[in-house]
C-alpha atoms as a PDB file:
ATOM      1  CA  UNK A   1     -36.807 -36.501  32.761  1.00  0.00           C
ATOM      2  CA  UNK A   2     -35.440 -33.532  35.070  1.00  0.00           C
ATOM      3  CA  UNK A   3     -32.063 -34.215  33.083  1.00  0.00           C
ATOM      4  CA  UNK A   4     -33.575 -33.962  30.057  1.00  0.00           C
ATOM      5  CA  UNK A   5     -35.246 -31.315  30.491  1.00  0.00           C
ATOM      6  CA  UNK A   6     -32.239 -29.304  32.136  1.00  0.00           C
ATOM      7  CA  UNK A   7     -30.177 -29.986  29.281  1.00  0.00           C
ATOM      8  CA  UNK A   8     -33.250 -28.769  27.023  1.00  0.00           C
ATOM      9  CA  UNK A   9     -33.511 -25.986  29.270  1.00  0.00           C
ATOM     10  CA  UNK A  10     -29.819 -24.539  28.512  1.00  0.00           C
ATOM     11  CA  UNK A  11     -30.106 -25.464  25.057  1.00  0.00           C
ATOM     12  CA  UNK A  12     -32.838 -22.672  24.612  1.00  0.00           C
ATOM     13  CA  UNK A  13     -31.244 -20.496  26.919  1.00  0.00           C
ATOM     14  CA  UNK A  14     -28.312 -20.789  24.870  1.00  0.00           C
ATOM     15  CA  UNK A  15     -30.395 -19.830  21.545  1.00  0.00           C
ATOM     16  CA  UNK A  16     -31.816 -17.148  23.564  1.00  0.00           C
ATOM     17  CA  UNK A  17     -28.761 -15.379  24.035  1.00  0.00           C
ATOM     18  CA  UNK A  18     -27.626 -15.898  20.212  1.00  0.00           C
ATOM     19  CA  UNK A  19     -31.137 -14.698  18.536  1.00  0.00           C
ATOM     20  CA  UNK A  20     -31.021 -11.588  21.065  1.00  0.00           C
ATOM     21  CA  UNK A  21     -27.379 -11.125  20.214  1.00  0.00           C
ATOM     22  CA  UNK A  22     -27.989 -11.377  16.578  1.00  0.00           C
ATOM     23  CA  UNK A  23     -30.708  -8.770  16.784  1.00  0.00           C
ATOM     24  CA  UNK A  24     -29.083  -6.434  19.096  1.00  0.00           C
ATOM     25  CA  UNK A  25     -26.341  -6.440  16.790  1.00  0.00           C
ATOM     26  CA  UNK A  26     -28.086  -5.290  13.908  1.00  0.00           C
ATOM     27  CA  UNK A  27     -29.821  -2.595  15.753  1.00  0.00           C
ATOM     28  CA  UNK A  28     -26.557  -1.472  17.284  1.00  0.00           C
ATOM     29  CA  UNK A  29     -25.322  -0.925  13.537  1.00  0.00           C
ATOM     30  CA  UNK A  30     -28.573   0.812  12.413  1.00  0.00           C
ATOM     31  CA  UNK A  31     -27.658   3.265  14.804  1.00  0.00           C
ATOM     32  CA  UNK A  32     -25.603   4.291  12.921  1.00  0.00           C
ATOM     33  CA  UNK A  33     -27.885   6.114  10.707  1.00  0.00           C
ATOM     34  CA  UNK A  34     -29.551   8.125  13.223  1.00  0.00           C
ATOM     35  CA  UNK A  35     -27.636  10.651  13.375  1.00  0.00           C
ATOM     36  CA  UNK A  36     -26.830  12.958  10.535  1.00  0.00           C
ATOM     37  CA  UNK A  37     -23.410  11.578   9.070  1.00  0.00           C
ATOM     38  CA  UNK A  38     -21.325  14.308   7.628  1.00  0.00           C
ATOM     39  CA  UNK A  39     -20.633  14.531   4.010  1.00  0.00           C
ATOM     40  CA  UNK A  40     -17.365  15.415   2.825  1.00  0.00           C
ATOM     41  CA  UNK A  41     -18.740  17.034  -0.497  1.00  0.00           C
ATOM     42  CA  UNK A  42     -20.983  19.506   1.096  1.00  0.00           C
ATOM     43  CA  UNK A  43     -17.329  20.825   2.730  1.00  0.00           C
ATOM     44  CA  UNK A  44     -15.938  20.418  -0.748  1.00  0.00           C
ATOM     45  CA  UNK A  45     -18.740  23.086  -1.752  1.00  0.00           C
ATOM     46  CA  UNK A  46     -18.779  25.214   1.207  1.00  0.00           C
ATOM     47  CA  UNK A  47     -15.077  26.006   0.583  1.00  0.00           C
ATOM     48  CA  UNK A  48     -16.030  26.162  -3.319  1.00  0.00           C
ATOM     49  CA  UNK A  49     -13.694  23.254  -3.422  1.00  0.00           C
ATOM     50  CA  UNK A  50     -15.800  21.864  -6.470  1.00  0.00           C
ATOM     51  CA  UNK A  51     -15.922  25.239  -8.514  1.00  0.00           C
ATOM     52  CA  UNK A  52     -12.446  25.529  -8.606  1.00  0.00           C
ATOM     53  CA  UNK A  53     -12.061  21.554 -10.501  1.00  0.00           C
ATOM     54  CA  UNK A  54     -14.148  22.862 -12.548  1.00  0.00           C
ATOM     55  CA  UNK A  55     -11.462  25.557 -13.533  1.00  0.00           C
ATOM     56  CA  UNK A  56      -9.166  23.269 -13.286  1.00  0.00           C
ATOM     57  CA  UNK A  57     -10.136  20.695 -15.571  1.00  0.00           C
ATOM     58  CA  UNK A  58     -10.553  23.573 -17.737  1.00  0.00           C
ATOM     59  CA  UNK A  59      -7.605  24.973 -17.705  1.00  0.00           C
ATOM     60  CA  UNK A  60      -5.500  21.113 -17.986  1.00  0.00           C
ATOM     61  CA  UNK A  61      -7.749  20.717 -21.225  1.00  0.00           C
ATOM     62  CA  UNK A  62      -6.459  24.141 -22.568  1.00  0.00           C
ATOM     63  CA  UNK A  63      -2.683  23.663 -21.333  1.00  0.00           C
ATOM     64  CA  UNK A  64      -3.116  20.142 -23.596  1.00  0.00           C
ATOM     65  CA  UNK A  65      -3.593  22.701 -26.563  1.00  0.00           C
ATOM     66  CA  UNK A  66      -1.272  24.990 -25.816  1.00  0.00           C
ATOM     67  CA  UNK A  67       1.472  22.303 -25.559  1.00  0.00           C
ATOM     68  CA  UNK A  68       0.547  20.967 -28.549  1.00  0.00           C
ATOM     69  CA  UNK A  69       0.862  24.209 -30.371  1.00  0.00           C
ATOM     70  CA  UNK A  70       3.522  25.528 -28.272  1.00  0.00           C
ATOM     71  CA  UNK A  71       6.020  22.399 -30.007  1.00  0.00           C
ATOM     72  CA  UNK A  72       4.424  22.326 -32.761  1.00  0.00           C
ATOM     73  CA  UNK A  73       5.482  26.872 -33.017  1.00  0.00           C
ATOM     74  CA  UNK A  74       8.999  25.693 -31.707  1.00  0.00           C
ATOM     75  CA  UNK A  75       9.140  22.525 -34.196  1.00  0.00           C
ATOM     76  CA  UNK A  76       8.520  25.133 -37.432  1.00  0.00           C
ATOM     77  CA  UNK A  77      11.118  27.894 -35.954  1.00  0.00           C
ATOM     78  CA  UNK A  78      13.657  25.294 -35.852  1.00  0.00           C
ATOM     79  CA  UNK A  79      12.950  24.106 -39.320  1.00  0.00           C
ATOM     80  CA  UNK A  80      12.649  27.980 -40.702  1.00  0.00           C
ATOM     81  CA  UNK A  81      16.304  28.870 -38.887  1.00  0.00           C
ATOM     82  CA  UNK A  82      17.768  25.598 -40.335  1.00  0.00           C
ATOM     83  CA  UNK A  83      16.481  26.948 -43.844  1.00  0.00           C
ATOM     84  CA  UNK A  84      17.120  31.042 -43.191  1.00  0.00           C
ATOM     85  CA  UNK A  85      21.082  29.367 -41.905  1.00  0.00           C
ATOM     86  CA  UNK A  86      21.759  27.911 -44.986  1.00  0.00           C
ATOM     87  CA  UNK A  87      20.083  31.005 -47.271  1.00  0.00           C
ATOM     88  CA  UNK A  88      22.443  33.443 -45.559  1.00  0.00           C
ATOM     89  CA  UNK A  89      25.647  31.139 -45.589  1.00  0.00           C
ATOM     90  CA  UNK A  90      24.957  30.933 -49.155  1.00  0.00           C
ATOM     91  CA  UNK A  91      24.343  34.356 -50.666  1.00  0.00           C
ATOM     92  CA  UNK A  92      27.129  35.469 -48.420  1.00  0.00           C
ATOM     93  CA  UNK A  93      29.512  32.815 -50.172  1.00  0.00           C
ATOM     94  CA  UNK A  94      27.829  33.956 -53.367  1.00  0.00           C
ATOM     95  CA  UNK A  95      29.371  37.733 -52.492  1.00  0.00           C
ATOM     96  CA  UNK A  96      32.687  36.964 -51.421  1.00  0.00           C
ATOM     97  CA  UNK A  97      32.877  34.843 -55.044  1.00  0.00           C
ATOM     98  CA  UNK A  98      30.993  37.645 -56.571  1.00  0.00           C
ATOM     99  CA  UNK A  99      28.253  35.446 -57.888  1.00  0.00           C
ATOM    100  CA  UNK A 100      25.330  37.128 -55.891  1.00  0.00           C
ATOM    101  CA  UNK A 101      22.304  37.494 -58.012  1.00  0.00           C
ATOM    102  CA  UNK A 102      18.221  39.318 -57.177  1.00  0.00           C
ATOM    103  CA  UNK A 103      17.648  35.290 -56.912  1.00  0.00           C
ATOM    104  CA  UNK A 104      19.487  34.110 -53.897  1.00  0.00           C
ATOM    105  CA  UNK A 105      19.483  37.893 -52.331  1.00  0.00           C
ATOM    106  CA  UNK A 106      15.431  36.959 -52.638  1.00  0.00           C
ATOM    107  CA  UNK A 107      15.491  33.505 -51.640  1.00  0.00           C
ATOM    108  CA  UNK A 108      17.745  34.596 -48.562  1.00  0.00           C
ATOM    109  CA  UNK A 109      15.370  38.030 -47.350  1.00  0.00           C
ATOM    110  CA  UNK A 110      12.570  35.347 -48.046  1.00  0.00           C
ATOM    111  CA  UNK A 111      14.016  32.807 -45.422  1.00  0.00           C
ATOM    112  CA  UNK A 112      14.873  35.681 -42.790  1.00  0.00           C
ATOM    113  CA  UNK A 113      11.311  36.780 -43.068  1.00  0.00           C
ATOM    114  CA  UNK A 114       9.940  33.578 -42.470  1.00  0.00           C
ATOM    115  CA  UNK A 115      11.978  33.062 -39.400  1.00  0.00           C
ATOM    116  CA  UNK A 116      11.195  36.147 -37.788  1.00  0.00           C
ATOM    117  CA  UNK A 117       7.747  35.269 -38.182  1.00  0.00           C
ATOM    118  CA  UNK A 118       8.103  31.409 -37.013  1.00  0.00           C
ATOM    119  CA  UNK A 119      10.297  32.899 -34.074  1.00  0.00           C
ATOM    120  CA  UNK A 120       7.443  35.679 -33.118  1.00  0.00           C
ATOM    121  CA  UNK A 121       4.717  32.756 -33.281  1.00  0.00           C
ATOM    122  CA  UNK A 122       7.082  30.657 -31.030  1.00  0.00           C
ATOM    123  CA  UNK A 123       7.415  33.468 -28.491  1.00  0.00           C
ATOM    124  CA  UNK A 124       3.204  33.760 -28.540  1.00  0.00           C
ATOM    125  CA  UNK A 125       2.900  30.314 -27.982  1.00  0.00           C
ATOM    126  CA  UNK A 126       5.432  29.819 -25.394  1.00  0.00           C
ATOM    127  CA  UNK A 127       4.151  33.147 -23.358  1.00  0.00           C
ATOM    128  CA  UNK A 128       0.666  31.793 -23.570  1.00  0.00           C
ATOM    129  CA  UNK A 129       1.266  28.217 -22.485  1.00  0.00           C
ATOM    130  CA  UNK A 130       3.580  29.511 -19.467  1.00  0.00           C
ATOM    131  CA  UNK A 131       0.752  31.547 -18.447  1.00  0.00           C
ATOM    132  CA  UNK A 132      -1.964  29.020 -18.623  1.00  0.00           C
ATOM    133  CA  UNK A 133       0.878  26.678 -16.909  1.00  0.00           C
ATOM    134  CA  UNK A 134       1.401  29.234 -13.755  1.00  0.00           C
ATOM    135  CA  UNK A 135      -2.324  29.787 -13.661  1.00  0.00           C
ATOM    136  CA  UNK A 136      -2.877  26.213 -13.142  1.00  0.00           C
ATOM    137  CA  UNK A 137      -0.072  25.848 -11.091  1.00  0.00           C
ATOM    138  CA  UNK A 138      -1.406  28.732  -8.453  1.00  0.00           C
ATOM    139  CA  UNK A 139      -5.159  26.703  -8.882  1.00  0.00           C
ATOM    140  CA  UNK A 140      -3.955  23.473  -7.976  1.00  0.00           C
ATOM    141  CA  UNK A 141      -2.126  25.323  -4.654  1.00  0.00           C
ATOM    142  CA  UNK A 142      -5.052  26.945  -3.753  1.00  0.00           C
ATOM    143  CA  UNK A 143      -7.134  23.667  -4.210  1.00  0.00           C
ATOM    144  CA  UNK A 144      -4.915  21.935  -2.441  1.00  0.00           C
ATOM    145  CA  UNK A 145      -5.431  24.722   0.821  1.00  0.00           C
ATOM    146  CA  UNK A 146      -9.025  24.534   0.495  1.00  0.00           C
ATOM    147  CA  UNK A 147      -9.251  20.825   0.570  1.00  0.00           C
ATOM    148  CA  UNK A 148      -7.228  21.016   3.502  1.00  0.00           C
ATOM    149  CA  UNK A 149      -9.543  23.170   5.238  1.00  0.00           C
ATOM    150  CA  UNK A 150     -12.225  21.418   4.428  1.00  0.00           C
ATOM    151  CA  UNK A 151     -10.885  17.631   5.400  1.00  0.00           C
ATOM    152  CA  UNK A 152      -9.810  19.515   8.800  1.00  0.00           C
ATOM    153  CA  UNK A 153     -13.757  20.407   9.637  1.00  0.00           C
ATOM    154  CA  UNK A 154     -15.395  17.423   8.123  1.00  0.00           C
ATOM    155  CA  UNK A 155     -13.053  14.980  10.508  1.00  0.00           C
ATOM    156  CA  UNK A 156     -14.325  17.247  13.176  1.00  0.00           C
ATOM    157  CA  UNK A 157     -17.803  16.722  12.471  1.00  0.00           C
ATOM    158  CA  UNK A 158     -16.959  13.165  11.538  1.00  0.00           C
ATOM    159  CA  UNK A 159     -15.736  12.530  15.365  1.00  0.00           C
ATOM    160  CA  UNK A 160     -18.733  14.486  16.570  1.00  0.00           C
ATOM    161  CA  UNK A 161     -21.065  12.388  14.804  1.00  0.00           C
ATOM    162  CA  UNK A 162     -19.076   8.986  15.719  1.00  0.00           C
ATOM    163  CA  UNK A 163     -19.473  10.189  19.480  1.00  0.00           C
ATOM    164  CA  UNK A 164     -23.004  10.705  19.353  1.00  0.00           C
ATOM    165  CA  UNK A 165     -23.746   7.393  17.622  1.00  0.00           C
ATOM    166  CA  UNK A 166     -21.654   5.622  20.582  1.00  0.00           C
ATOM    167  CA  UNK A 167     -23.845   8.132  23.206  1.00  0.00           C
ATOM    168  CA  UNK A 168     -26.739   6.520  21.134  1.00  0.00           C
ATOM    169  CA  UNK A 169     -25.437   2.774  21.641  1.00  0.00           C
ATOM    170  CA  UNK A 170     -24.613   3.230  25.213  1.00  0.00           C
ATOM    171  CA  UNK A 171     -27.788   4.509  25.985  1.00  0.00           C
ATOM    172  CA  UNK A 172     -28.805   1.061  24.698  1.00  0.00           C
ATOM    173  CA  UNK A 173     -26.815  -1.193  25.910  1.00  0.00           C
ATOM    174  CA  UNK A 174     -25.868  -0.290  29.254  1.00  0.00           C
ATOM    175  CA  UNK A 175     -29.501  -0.084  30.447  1.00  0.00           C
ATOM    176  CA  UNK A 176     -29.982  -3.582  29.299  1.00  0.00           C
ATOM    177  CA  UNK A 177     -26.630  -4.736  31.256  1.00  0.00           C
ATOM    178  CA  UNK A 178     -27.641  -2.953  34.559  1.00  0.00           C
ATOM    179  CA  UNK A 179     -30.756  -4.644  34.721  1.00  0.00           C
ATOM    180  CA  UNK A 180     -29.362  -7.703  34.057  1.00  0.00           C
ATOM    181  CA  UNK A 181     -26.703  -7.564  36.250  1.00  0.00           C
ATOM    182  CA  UNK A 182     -29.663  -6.256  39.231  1.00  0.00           C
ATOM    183  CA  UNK A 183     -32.126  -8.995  38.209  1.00  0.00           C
ATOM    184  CA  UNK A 184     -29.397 -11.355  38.347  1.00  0.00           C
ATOM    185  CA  UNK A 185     -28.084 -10.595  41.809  1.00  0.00           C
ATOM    186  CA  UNK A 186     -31.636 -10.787  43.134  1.00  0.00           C
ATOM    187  CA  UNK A 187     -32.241 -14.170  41.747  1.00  0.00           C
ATOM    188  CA  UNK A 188     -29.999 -16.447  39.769  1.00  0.00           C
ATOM    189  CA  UNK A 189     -31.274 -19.253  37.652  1.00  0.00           C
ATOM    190  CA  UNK A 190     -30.887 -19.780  34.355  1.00  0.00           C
ATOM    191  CA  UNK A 191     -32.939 -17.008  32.942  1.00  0.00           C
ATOM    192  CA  UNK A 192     -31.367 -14.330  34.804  1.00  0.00           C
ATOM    193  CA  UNK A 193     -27.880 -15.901  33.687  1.00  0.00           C
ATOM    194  CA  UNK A 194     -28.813 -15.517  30.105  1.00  0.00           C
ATOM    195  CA  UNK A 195     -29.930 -12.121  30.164  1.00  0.00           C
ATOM    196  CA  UNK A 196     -26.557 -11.527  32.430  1.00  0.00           C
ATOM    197  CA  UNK A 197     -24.864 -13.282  29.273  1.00  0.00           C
ATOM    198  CA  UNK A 198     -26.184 -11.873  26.783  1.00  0.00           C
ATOM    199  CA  UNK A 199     -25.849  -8.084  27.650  1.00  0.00           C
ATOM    200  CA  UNK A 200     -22.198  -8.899  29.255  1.00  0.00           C
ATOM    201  CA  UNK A 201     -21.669 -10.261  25.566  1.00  0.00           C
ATOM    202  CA  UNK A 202     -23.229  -6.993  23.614  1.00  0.00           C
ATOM    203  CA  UNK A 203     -21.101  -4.715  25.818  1.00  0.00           C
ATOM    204  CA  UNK A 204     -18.386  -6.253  24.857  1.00  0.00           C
ATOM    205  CA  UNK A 205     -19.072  -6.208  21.375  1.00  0.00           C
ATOM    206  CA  UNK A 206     -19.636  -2.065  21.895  1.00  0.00           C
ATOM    207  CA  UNK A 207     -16.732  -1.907  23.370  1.00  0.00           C
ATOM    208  CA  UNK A 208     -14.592  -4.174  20.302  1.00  0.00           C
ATOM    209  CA  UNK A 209     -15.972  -2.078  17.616  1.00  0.00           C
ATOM    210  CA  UNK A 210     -15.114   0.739  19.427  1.00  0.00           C
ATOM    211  CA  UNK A 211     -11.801   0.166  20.036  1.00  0.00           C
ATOM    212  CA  UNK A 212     -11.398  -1.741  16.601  1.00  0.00           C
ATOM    213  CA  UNK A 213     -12.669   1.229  14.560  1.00  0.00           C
ATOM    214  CA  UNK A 214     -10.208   3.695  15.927  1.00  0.00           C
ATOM    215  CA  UNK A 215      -7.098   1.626  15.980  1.00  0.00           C
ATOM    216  CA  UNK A 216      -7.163  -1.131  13.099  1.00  0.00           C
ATOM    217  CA  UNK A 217      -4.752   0.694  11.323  1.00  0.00           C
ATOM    218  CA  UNK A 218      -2.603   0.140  14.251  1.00  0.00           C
ATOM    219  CA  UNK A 219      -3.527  -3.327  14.721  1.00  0.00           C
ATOM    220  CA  UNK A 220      -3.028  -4.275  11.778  1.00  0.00           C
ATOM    221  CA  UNK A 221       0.272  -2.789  11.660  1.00  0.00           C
ATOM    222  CA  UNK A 222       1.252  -4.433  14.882  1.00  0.00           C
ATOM    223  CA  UNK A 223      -0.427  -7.925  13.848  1.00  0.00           C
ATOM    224  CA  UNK A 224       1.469  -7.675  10.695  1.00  0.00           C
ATOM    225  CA  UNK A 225       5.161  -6.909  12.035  1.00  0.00           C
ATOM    226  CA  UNK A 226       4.385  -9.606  14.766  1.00  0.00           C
ATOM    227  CA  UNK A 227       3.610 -12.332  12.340  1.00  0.00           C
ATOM    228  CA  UNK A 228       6.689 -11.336  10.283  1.00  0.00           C
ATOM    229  CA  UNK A 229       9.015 -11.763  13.742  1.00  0.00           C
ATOM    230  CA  UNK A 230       7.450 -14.730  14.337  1.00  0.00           C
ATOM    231  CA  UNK A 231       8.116 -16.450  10.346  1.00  0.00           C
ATOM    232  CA  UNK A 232      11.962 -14.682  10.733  1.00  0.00           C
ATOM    233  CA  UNK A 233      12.320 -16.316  13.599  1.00  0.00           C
ATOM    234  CA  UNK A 234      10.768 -19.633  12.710  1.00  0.00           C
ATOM    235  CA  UNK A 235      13.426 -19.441   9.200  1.00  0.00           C
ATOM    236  CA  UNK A 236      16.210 -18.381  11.201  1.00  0.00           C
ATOM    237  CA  UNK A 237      15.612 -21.705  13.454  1.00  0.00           C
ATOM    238  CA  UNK A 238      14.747 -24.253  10.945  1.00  0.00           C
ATOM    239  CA  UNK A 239      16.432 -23.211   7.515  1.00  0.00           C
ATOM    240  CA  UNK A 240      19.391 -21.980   8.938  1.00  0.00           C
ATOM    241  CA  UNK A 241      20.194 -24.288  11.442  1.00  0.00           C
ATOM    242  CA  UNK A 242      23.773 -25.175  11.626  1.00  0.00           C
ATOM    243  CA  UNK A 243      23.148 -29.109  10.338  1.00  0.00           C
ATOM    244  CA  UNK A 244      20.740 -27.997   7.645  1.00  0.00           C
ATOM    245  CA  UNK A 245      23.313 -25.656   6.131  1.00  0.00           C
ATOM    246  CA  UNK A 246      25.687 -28.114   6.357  1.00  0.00           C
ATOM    247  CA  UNK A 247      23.939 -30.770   4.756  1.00  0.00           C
ATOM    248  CA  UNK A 248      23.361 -28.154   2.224  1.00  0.00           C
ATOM    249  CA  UNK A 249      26.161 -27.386   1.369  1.00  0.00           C
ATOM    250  CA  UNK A 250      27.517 -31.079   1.156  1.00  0.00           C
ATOM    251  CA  UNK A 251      24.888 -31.851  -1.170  1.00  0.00           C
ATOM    252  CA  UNK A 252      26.391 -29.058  -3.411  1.00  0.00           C
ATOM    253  CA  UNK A 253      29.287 -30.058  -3.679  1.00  0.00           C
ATOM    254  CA  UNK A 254      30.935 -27.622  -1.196  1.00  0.00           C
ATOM    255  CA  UNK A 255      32.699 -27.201   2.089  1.00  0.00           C
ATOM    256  CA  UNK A 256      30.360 -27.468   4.877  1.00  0.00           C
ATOM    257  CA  UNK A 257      31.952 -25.178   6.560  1.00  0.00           C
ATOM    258  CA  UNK A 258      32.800 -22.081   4.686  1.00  0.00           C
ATOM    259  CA  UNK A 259      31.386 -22.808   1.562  1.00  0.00           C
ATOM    260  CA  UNK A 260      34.360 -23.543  -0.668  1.00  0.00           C
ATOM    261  CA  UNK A 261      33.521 -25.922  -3.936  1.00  0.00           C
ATOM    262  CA  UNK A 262      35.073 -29.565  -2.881  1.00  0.00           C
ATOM    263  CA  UNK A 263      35.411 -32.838  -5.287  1.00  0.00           C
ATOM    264  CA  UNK A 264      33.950 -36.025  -3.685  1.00  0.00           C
ATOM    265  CA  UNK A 265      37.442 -37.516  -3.074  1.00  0.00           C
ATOM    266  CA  UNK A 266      38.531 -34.985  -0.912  1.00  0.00           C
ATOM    267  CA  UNK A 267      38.889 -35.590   2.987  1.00  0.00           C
ATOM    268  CA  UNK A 268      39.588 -31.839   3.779  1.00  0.00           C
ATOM    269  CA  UNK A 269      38.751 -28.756   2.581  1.00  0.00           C
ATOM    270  CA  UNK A 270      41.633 -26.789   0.604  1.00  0.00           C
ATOM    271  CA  UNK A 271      40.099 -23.718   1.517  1.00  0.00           C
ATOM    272  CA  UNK A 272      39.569 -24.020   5.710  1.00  0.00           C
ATOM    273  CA  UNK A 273      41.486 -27.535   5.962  1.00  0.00           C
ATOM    274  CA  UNK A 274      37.838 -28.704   7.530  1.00  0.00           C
ATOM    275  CA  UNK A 275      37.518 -32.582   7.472  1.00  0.00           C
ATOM    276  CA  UNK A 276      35.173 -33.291   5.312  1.00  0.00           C
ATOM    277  CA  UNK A 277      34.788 -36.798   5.761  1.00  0.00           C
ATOM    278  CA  UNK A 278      34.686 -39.651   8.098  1.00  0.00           C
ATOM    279  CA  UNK A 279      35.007 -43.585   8.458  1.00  0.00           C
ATOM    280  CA  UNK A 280      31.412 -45.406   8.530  1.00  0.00           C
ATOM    281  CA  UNK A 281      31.585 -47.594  11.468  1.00  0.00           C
ATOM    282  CA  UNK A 282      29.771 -50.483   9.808  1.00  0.00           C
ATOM    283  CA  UNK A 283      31.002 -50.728   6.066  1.00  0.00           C
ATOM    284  CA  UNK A 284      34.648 -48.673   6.646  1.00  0.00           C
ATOM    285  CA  UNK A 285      33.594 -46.528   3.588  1.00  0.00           C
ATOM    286  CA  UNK A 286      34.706 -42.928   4.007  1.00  0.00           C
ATOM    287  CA  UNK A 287      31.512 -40.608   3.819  1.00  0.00           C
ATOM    288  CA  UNK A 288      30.679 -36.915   4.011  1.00  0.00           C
ATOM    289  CA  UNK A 289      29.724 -35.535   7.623  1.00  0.00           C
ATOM    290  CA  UNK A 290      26.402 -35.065   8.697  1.00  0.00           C
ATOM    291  CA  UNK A 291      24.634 -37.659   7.034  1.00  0.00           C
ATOM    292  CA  UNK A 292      21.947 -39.260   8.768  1.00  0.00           C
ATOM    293  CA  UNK A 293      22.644 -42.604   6.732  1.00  0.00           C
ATOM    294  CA  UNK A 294      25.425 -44.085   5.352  1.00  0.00           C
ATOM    295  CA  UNK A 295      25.434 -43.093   1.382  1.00  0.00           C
ATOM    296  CA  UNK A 296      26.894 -47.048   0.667  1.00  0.00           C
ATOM    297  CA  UNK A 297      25.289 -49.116   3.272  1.00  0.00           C
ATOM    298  CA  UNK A 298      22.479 -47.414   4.525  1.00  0.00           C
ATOM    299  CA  UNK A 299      22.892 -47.340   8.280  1.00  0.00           C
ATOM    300  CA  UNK A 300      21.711 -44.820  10.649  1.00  0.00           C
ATOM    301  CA  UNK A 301      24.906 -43.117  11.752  1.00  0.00           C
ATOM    302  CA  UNK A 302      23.816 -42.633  14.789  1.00  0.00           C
ATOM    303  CA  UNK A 303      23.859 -46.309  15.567  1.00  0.00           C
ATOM    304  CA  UNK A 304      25.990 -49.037  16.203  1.00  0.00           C
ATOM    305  CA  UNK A 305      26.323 -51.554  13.519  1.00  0.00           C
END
């Protein structure tokens, strides 16, 4: 019954350390919420970060128009010079032949007009959507300071706040691990060495998430280019292995050595004069080198016949 009862004995202890682990756990991360957490939008808005996308998105809707007329100004000038071109080529020719007539002198003063004015329209539109353009340009500059200055104090505050939620987890934990640790040198049993347990255990889990949440980029990055080393190297050793590659390469019809295509009746390569084949020991056919059997009799070529 005493070794029944022992072994009943650690089992609770056991699921006393796990339930107060559990719990402890969850109020660790709770915590978290104590303190006030910074908020990167009120830094957005202290720096006016927010009034200014609000120019900008006004300004990148009315740069839309602008382009839009601005081609649509330059589209119409080049039609009107295209037409005012071939009016002036023609009442010229009409001169020099001494055809010229109130018609095409008309016709031609009619086409210059309209491209002076489709060339004045261009100019608006192209002066107004360069200075919407450089006005945006100097807003998205200035946004991009602001926001600058505002990440810089929010990930001070942000550090400030993470310190004073690990001040706040300390000040839990380590009070429960010191009395552990003084109840358990005064008396040891098994109660004592589950409370030693299970604060041992929730320091260390501080202590992990600590570390984790300020380098797991880093670890990551590490873990990553380590597990890539390791599957190189792992390839490099079993794909490429000298008898793979060469059994490779004899399957495809090609030198085992450097590569060259070979015919199956060849017993040297033309390329590196490698032999290429050899006499099987127990049926005196001549097959390829590095086989592990015998591609006419079957037998291990390792073996004796």
């Amino acid at each position: 019954m005493e070794s029944e009862y022992s072994r009943a004995e650690k089992l609770f202890a056991t699921l006393f350390v796990v339930f107060l682990l559990l719990a402890s756990i969850n109020f660790l991360r709770e915590l978290d919420g104590i303190p006030a957490r910074p908020s990167y939008s009120y830094y957005e808005a202290k720096y006016g970060v927010d009034e200014l996308r609000d120019n900008q998105s006004r300004l990148m809707v009315l740069e839309r128009e602008l382009l839009r007329t601005y081609q649509k100004f330059k589209d119409n000038l080049t039609e009107a010079e295209r037409v005012y071109l071939f009016k002036r080529e023609e009442y010229r020719l009409a001169i020099e032949s001494g055809n010229a007539t109130e018609v095409l002198k008309r016709e031609y003063l009619q086409a210059k007009e309209n491209y002076e004015r489709a060339y004045a329209k261009y100019l608006a539109a192209k002066s107004a959507y360069e200075e919407v353009s450089q006005q945006l340009a100097e807003l998205n500059a200035r946004i991009n300071e602001l926001s600058a200055r505002a990440w810089e104090e929010y990930n001070r505050e942000y550090q400030l706040y993470r310190l004073k939620v690990l001040a706040l987890k300390l000040l839990f934990a380590l009070p429960i691990f010191i009395a552990s640790f003084l109840l358990f040198r005064k008396r040891r049993n098994i109660y004592t060495t589950s409370l030693i347990a299970y604060s041992s255990l929730l320091l260390v889990y501080l202590i992990l998430s600590v570390i984790w949440s300020t380098v797991q980029v880093i670890g990551l990055s590490l873990f990553g280019a380590g597990a890539s080393a390791v599957a190189l190297y792992y390839l490099r050793k079993e794909y490429f292995r000298p008898e793979r590659v060469y059994r490779r390469r004899i399957w495809q019809n090609r030198c085992y050595r450097c590569g060259f295509p070979v015919k199956d009746d060849y017993l040297y390569c033309p390329n590196c004069g490698t032999r290429l084949k050899e006499k099987c020991e127990n049926c005196g056919a001549m097959k390829p080198l590095y086989l592990d059997f015998c591609p006419y009799c079957g037998v291990d070529a390792e073996k004796e016949p």
